[in-house]
Protein backbone atom coordinates (compact mmCIF):
# COMPACT_ATOMS: atom_id res chain seq x y z
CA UNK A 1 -6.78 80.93 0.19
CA UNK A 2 -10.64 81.79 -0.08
CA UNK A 3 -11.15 80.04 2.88
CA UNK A 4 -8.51 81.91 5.18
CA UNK A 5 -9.45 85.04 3.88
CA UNK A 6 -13.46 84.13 4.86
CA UNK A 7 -12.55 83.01 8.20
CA UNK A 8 -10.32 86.86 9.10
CA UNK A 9 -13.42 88.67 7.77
CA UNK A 10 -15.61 86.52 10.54
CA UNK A 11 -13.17 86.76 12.87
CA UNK A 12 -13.14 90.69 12.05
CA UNK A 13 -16.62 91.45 11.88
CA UNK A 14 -17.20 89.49 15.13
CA UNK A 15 -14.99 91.68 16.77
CA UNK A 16 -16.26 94.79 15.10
CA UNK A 17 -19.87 93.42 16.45
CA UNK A 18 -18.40 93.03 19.82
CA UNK A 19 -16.82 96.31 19.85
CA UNK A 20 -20.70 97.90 18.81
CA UNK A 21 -22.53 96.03 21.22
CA UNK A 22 -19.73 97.35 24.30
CA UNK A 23 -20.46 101.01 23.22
CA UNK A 24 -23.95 100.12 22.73
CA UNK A 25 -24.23 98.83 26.31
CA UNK A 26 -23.33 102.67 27.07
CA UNK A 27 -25.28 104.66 24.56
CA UNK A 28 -28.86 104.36 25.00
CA UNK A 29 -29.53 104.25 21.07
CA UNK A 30 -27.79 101.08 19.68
CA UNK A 31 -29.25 97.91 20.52
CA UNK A 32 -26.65 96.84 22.75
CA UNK A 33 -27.22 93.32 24.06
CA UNK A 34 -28.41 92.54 20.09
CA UNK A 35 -24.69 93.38 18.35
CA UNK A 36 -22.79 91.66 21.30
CA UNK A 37 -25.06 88.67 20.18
CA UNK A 38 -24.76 88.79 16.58
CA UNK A 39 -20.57 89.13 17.72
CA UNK A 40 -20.51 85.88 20.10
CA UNK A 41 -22.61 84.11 17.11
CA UNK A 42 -20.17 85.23 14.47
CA UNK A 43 -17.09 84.50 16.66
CA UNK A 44 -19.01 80.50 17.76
CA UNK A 45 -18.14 79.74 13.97
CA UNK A 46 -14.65 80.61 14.61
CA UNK A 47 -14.08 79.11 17.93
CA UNK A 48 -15.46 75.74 19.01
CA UNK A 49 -15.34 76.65 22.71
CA UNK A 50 -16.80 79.39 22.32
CA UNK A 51 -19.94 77.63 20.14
CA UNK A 52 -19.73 75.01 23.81
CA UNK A 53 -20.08 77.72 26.04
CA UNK A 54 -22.74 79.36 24.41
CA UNK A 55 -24.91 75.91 24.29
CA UNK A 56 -24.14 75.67 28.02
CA UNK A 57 -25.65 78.69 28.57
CA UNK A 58 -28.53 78.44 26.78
CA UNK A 59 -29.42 75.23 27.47
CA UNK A 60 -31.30 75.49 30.16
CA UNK A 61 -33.59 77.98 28.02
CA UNK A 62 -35.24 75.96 24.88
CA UNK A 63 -36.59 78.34 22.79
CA UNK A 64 -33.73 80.93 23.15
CA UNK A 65 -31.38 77.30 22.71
CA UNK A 66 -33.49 77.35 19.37
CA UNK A 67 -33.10 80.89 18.54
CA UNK A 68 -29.30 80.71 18.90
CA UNK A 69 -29.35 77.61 16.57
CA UNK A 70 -31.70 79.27 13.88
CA UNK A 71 -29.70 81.89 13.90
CA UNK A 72 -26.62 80.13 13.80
CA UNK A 73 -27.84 77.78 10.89
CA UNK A 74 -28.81 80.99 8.67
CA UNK A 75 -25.65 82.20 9.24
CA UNK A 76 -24.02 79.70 7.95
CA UNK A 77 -26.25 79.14 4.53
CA UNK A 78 -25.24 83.35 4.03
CA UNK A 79 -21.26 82.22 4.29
CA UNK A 80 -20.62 78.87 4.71
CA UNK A 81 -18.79 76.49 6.95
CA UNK A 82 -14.89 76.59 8.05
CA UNK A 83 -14.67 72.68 7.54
């Protein structure tokens, strides 16, 4: 049960991330392109081809490759792994 409810509130927030980031696009305050990440990192967790079509696109980029995985990797030690 713990682990059903954890994966809705990622599933959630990643949408509620993606949501900020599109309205952040608009507004010139928020941070846009920063929420829309932290949203497709959040949502990766939740959806394997997502996580595969995230390392194709950064691929080609190392260090941002290694940002993405850093950031990834602390993301998981704050709420764990689905498996």
């Amino acid at each position: 049960m713990h682990r059903h409810v954890k994966r809705v509130l990622v599933l959630l927030l990643g949408i509620f991330f993606i949501v900020l980031g599109l309205i952040g696009l608009i507004l010139p305050i928020l941070q846009g392109w920063l929420f829309l990440l932290i949203g497709l990192l959040l949502l990766s967790l939740y959806s394997p081809a997502l996580r595969e079509w995230i390392d194709r696109q950064t691929k080609p980029y190392p260090k941002i490759n290694k940002a993405v995985e850093r950031a990834e990797a602390w993301i998981v030690r704050r709420i764990g792994s689905f498996d």
